[in-house]
C-alpha atoms as a PDB file:
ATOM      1  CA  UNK A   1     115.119 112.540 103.906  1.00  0.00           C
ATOM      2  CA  UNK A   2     111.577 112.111 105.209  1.00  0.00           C
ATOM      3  CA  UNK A   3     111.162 116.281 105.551  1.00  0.00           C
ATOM      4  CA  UNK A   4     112.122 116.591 102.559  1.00  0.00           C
ATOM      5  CA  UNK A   5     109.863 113.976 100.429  1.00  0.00           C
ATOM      6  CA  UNK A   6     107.209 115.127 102.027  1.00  0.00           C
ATOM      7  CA  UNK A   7     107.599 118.698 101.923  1.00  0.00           C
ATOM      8  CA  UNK A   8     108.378 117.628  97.888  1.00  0.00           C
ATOM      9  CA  UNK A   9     104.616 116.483  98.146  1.00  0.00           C
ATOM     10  CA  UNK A  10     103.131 118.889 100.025  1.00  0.00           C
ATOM     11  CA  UNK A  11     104.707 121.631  97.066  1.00  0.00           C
ATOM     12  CA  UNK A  12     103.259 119.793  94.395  1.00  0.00           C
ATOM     13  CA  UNK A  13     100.224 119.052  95.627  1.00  0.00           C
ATOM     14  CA  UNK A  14      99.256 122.221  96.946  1.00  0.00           C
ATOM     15  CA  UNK A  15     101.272 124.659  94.284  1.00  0.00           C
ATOM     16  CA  UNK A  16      99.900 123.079  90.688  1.00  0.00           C
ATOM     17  CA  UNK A  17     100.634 126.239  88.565  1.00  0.00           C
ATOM     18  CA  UNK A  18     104.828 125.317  89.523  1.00  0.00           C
ATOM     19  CA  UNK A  19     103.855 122.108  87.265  1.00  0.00           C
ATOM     20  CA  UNK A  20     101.750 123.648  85.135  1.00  0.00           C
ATOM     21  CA  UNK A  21     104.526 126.316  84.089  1.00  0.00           C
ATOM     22  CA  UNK A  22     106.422 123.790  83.124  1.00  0.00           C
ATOM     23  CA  UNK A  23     104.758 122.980  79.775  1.00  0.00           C
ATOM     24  CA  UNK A  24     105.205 125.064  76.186  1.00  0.00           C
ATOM     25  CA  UNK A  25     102.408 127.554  75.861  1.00  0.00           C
ATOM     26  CA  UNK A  26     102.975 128.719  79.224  1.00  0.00           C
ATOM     27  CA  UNK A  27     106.775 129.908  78.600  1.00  0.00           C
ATOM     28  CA  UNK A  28     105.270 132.201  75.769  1.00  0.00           C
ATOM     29  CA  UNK A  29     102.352 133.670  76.451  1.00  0.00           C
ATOM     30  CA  UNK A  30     101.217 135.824  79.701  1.00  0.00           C
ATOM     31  CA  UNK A  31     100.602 134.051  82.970  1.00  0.00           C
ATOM     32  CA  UNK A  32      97.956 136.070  83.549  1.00  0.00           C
ATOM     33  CA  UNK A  33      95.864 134.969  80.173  1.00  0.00           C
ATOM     34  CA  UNK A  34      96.877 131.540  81.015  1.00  0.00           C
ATOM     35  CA  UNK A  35      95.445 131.282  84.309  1.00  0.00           C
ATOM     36  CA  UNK A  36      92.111 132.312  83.433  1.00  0.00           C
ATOM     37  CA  UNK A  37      92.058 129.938  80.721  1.00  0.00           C
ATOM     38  CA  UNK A  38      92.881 126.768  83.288  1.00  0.00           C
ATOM     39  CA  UNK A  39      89.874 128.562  85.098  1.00  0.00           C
ATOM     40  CA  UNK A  40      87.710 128.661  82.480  1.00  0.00           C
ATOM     41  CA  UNK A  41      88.925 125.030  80.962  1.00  0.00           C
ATOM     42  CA  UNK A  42      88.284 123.710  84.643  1.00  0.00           C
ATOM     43  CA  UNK A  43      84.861 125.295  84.925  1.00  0.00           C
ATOM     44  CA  UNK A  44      83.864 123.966  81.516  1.00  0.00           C
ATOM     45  CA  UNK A  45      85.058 120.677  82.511  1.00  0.00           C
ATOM     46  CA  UNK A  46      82.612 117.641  81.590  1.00  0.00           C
ATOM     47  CA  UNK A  47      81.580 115.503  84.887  1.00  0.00           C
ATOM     48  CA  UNK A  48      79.254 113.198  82.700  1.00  0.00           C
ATOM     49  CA  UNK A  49      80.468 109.393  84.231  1.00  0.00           C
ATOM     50  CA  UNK A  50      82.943 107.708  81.620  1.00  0.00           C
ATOM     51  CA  UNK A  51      85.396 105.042  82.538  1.00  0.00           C
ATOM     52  CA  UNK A  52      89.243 103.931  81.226  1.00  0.00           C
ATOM     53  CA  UNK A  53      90.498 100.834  81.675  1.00  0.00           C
ATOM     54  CA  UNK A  54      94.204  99.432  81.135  1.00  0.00           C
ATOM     55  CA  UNK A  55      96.370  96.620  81.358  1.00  0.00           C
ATOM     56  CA  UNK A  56      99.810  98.601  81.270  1.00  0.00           C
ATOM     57  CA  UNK A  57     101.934  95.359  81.574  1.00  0.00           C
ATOM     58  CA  UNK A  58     100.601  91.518  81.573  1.00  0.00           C
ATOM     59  CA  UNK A  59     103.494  89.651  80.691  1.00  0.00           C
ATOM     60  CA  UNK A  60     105.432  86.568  81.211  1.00  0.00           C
ATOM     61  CA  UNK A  61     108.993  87.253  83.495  1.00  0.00           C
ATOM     62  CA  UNK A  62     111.973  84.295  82.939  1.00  0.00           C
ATOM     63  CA  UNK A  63     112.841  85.524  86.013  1.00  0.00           C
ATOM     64  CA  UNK A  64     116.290  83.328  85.968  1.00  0.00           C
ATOM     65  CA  UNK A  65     114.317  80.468  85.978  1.00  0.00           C
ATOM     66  CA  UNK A  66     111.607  81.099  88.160  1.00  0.00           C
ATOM     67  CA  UNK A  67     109.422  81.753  86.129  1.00  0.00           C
ATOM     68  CA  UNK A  68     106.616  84.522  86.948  1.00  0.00           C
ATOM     69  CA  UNK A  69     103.172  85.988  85.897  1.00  0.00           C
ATOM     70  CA  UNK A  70     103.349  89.767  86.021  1.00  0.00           C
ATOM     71  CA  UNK A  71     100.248  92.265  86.437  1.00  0.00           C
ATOM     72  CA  UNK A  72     100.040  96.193  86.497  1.00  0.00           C
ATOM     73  CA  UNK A  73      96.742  97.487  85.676  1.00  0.00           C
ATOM     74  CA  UNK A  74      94.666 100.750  86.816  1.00  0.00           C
ATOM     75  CA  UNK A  75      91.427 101.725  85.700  1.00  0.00           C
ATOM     76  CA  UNK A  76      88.944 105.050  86.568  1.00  0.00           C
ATOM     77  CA  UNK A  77      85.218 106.506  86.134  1.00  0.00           C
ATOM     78  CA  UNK A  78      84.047 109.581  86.607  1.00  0.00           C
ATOM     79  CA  UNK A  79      84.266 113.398  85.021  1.00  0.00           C
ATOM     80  CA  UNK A  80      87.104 115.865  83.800  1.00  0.00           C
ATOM     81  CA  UNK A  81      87.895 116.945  87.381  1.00  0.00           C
ATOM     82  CA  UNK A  82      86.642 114.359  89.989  1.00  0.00           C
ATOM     83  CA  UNK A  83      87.790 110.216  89.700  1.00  0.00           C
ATOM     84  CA  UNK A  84      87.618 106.914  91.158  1.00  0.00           C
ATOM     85  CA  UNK A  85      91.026 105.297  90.367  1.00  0.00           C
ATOM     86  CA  UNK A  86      91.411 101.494  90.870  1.00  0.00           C
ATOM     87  CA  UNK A  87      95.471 100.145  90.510  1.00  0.00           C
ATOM     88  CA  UNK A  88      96.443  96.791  91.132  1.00  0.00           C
ATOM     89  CA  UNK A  89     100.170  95.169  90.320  1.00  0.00           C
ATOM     90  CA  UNK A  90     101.526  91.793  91.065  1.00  0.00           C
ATOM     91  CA  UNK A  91     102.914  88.147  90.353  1.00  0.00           C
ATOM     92  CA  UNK A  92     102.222  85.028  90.510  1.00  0.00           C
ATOM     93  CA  UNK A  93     105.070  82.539  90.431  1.00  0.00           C
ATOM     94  CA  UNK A  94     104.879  79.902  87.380  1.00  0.00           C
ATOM     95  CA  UNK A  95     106.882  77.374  88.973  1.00  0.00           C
ATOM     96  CA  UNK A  96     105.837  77.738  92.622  1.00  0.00           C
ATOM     97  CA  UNK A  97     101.968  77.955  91.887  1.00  0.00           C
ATOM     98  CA  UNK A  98     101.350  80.804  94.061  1.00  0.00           C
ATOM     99  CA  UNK A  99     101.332  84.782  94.427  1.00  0.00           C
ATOM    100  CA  UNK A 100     104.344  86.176  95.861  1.00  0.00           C
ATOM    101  CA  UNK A 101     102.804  89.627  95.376  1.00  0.00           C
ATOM    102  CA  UNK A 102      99.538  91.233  94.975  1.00  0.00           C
ATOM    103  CA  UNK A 103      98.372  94.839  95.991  1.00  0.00           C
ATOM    104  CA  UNK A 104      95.344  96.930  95.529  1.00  0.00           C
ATOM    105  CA  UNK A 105      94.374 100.606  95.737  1.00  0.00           C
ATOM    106  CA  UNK A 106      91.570 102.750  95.796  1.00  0.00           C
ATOM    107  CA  UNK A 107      92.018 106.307  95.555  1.00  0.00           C
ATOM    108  CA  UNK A 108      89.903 109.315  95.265  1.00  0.00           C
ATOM    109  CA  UNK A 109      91.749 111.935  91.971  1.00  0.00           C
ATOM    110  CA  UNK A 110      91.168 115.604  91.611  1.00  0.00           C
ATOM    111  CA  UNK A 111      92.259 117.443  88.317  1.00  0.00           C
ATOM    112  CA  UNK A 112      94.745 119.746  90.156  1.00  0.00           C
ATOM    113  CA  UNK A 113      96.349 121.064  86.718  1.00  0.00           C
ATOM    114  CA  UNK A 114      96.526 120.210  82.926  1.00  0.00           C
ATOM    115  CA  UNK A 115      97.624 116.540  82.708  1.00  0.00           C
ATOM    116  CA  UNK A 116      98.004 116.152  86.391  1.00  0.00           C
ATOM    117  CA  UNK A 117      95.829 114.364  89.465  1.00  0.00           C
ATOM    118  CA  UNK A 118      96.197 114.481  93.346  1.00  0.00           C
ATOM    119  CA  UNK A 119      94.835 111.418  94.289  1.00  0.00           C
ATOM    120  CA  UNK A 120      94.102 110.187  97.913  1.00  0.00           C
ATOM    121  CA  UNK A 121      93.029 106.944  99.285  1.00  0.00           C
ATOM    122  CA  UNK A 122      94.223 103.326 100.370  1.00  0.00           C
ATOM    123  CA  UNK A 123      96.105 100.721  99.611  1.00  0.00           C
ATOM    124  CA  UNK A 124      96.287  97.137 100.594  1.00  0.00           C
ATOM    125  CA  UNK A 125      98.915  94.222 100.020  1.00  0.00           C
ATOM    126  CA  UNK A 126      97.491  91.099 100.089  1.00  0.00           C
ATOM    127  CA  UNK A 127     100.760  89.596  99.671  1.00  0.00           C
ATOM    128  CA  UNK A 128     103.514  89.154 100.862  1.00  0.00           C
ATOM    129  CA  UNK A 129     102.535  87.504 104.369  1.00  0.00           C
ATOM    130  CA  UNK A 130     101.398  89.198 106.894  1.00  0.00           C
ATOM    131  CA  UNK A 131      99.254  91.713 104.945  1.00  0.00           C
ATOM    132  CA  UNK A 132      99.952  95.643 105.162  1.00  0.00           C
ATOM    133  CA  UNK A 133      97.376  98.520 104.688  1.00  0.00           C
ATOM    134  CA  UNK A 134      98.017 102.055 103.571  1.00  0.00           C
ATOM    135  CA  UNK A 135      97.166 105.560 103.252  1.00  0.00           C
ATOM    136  CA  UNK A 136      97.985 107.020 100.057  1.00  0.00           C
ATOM    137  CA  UNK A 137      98.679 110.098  98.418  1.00  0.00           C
ATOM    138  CA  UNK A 138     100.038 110.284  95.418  1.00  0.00           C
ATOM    139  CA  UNK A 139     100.685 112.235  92.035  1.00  0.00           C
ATOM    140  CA  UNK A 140     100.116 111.132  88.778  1.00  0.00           C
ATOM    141  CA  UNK A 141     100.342 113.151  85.316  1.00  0.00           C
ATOM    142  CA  UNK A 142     102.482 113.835  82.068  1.00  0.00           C
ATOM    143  CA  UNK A 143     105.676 115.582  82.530  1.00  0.00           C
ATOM    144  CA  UNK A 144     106.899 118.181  79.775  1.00  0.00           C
ATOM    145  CA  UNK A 145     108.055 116.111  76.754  1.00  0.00           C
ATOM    146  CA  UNK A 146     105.214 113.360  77.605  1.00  0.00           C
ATOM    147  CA  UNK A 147     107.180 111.727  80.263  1.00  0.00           C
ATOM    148  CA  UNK A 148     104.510 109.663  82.494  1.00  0.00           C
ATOM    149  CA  UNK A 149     105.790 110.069  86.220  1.00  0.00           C
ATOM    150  CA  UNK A 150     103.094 108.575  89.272  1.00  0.00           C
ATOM    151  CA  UNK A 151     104.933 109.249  92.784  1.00  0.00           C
ATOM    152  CA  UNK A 152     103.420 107.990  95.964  1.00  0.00           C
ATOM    153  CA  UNK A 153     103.174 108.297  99.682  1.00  0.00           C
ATOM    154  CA  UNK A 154     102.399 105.467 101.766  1.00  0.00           C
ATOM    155  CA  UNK A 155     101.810 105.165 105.501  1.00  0.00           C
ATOM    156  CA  UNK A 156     101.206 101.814 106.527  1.00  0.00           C
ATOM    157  CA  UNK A 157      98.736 100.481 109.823  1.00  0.00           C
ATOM    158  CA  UNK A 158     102.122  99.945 111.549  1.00  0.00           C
ATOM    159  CA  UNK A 159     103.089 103.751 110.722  1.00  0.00           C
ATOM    160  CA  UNK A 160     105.911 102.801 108.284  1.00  0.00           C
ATOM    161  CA  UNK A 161     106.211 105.211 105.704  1.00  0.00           C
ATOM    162  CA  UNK A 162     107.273 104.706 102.470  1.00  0.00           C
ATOM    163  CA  UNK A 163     107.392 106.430  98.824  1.00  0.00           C
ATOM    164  CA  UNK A 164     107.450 105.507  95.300  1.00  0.00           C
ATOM    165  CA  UNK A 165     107.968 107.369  92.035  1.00  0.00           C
ATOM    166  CA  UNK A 166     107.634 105.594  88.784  1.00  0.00           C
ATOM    167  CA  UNK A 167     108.443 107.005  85.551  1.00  0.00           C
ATOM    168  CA  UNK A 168     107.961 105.901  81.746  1.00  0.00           C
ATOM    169  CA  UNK A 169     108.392 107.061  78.182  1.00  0.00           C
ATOM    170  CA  UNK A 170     106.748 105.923  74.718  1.00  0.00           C
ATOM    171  CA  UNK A 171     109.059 106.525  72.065  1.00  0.00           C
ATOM    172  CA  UNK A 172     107.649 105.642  69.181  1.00  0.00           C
ATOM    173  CA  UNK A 173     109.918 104.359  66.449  1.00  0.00           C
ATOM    174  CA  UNK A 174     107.241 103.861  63.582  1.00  0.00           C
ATOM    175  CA  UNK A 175     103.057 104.432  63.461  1.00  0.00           C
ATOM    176  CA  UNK A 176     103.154 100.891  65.081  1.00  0.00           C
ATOM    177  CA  UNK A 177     106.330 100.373  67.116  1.00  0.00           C
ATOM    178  CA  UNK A 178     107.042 102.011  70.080  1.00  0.00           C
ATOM    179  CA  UNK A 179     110.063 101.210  72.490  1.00  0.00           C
ATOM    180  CA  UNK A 180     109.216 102.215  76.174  1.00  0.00           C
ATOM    181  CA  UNK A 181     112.080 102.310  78.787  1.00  0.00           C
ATOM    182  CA  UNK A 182     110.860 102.627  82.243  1.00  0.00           C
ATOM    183  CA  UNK A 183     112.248 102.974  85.806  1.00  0.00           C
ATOM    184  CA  UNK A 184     110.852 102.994  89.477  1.00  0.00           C
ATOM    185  CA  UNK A 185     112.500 103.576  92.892  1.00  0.00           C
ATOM    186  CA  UNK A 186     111.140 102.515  96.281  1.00  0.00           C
ATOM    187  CA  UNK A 187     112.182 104.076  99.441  1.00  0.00           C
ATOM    188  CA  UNK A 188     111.316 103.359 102.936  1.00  0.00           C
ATOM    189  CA  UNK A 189     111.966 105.122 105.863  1.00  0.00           C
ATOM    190  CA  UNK A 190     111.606 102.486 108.972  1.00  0.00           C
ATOM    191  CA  UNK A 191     112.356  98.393 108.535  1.00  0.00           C
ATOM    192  CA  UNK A 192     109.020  96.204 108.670  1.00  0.00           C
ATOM    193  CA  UNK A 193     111.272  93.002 109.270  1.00  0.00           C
ATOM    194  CA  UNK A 194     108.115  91.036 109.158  1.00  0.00           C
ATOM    195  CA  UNK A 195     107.830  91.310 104.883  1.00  0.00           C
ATOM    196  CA  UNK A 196     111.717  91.784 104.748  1.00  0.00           C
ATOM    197  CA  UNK A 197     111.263  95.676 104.155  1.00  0.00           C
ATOM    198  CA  UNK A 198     114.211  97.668 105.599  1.00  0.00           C
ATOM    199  CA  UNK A 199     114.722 101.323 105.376  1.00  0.00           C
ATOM    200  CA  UNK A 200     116.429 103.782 103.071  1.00  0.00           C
ATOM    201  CA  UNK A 201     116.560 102.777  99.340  1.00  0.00           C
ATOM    202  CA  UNK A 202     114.627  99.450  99.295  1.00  0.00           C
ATOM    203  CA  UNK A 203     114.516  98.407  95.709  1.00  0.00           C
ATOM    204  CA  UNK A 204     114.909  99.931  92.373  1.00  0.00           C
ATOM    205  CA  UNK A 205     114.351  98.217  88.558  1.00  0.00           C
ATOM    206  CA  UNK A 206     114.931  99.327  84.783  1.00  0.00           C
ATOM    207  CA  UNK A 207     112.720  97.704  81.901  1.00  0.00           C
ATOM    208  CA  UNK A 208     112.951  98.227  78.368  1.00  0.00           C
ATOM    209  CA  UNK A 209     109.984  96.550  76.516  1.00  0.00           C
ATOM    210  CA  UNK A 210     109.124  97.220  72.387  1.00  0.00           C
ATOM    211  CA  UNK A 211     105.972  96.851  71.621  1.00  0.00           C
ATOM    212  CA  UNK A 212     103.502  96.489  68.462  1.00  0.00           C
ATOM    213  CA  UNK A 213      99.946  98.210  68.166  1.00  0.00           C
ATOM    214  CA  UNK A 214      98.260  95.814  66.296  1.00  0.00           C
ATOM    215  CA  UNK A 215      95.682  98.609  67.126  1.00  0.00           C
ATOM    216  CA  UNK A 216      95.816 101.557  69.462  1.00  0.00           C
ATOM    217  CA  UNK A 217      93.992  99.234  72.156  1.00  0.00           C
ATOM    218  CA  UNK A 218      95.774  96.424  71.678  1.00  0.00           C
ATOM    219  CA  UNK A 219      99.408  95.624  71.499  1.00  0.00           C
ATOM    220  CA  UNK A 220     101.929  92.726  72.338  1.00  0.00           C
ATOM    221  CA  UNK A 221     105.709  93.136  73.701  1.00  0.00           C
ATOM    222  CA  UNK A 222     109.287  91.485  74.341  1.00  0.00           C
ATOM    223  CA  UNK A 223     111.330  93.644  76.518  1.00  0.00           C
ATOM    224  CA  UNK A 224     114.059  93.039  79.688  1.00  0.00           C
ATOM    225  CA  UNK A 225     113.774  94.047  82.905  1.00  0.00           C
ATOM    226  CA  UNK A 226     116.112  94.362  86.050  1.00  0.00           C
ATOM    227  CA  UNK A 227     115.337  94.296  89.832  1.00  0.00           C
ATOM    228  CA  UNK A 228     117.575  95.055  92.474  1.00  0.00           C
ATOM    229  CA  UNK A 229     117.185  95.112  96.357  1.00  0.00           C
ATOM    230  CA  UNK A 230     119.121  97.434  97.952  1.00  0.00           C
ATOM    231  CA  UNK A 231     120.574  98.458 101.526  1.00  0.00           C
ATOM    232  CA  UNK A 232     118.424  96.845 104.598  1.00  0.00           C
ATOM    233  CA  UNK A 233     116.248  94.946 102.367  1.00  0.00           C
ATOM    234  CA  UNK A 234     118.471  93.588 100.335  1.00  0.00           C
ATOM    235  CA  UNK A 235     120.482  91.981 103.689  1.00  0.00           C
ATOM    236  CA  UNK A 236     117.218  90.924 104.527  1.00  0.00           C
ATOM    237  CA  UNK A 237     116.563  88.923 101.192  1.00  0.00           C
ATOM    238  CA  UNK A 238     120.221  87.557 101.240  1.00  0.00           C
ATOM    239  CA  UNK A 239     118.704  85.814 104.531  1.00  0.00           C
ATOM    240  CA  UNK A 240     115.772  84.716 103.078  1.00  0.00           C
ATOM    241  CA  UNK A 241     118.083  83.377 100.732  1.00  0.00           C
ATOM    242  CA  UNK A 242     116.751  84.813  97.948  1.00  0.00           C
ATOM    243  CA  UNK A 243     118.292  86.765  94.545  1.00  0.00           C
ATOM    244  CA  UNK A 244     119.230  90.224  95.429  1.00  0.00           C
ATOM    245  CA  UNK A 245     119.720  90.954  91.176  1.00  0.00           C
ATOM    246  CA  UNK A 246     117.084  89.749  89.035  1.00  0.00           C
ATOM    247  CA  UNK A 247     117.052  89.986  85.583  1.00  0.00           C
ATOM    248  CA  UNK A 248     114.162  88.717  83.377  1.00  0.00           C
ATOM    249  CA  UNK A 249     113.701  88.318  79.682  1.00  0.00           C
ATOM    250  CA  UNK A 250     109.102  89.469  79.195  1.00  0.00           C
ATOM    251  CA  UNK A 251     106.885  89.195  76.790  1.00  0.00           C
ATOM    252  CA  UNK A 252     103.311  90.210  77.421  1.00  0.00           C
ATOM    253  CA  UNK A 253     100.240  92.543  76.132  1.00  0.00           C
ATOM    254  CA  UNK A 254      99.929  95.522  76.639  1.00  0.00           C
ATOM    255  CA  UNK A 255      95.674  96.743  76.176  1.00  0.00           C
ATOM    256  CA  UNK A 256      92.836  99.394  76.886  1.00  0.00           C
ATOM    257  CA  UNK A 257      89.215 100.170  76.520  1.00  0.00           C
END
């Protein structure tokens, strides 16, 4: 499984027309044209500094009566081509008074294709205890049919690797409401006993959240969400004695700038 995630990787990042082909205009019109229009769109690309910043989810979890805080935010500045990404997720638990996650990432993002980054850099966990740090390498774009996907590599200062892939979807059901389903897998390929990790599939969740654009920048949600540990880590969390299934009821904000 490890060959073949990474040579999944290694494919993407270093073959970007495959992606690229994958979108409308270039089923129908000559690859040849095409190509020397990404050329030309890359060389006219604008590398004046600008900067993005979002709060994808900041929202309240029931968490079966633990109650959580819940972050996932990323922001970026630079040009067309060339970005510094910042991403930071994690939670804080309402009833415990204290974060029982909380990870950070820096990574360096080159336009590789229309609508898609490579991005390299690191990553650190400042919880759970002890602390890990990471390389990372990851991809991040739009998918035909505006699916957002971000997949990730992760090698860890005790040379545990792991991968992520996270995928989402706005459908919107009105110019103001939008229903977003969303899904992400973890995978690891060695146990790090120490933070309860083990290896194979490690965890996987499903969230639904609808949400209202009181403007484009600024919109409030209800939504579910389910989290399951699975294989090693879940034996692992059935010794910690904690909830393999967890199902939450959210409601948060969703904003940008």
């Amino acid at each position: 499984m490890r060959v073949l995630t990474i040579a999944m990787f290694g494919a993407a990042l270093s073959c970007p027309n495959l992606v690229a082909a994958q979108f409308a205009p270039d089923r129908h019109h000559d690859p040849t044209e095409l190509s020397v229009g990404h050329a030309a769109m890359m060389e006219g690309a604008d590398e004046r500094p600008r900067y993005f910043a979002q709060g994808d989810r900041f929202e309240y979890r029931s968490n079966e009566g633990d109650a959580a805080i819940f972050w996932d935010g990323q922001a970026w500045v630079g040009g067309d081509l060339q970005k510094l990404w910042i991403k930071t997720e994690g939670d804080f638990s309402a009833d415990g008074a204290r974060f029982d996650d909380a990870e950070l990432q820096a990574l360096y993002s080159y336009a590789i294709a229309p609508f898609w980054d490579a991005q390299i850099g690191v990553r650190h966990d400042i919880k759970p205890d002890p602390s890990r740090s990471f390389a990372t390498i990851s991809l991040q774009g739009i998918a035909p049919y505006w699916f957002e996907l971000d997949s990730a590599l992760f090698v860890s200062n005790k040379a545990d690797v792991s991968v992520r892939f996270e995928a989402e979807y706005d459908l919107r059901l009105t110019q103001r409401v939008l229903l977003q389903p969303r899904i992400e897998l973890n995978i690891s390929f060695s146990d790090d006993k120490e933070i309860g990790l083990g290896s194979g599939f490690s965890s996987a969740s499903a969230e639904l959240r609808l949400r209202y654009e009181i403007s484009r920048q600024f919109a409030p949600y209800l939504g579910i969400s389910w989290q399951r540990d699975a294989g090693d880590t879940a034996d692992f969390t059935r010794r910690a004695n904690g909830d393999v299934d967890r199902f939450s009821l959210v409601a948060g904000l969703r904003f940008w700038f």
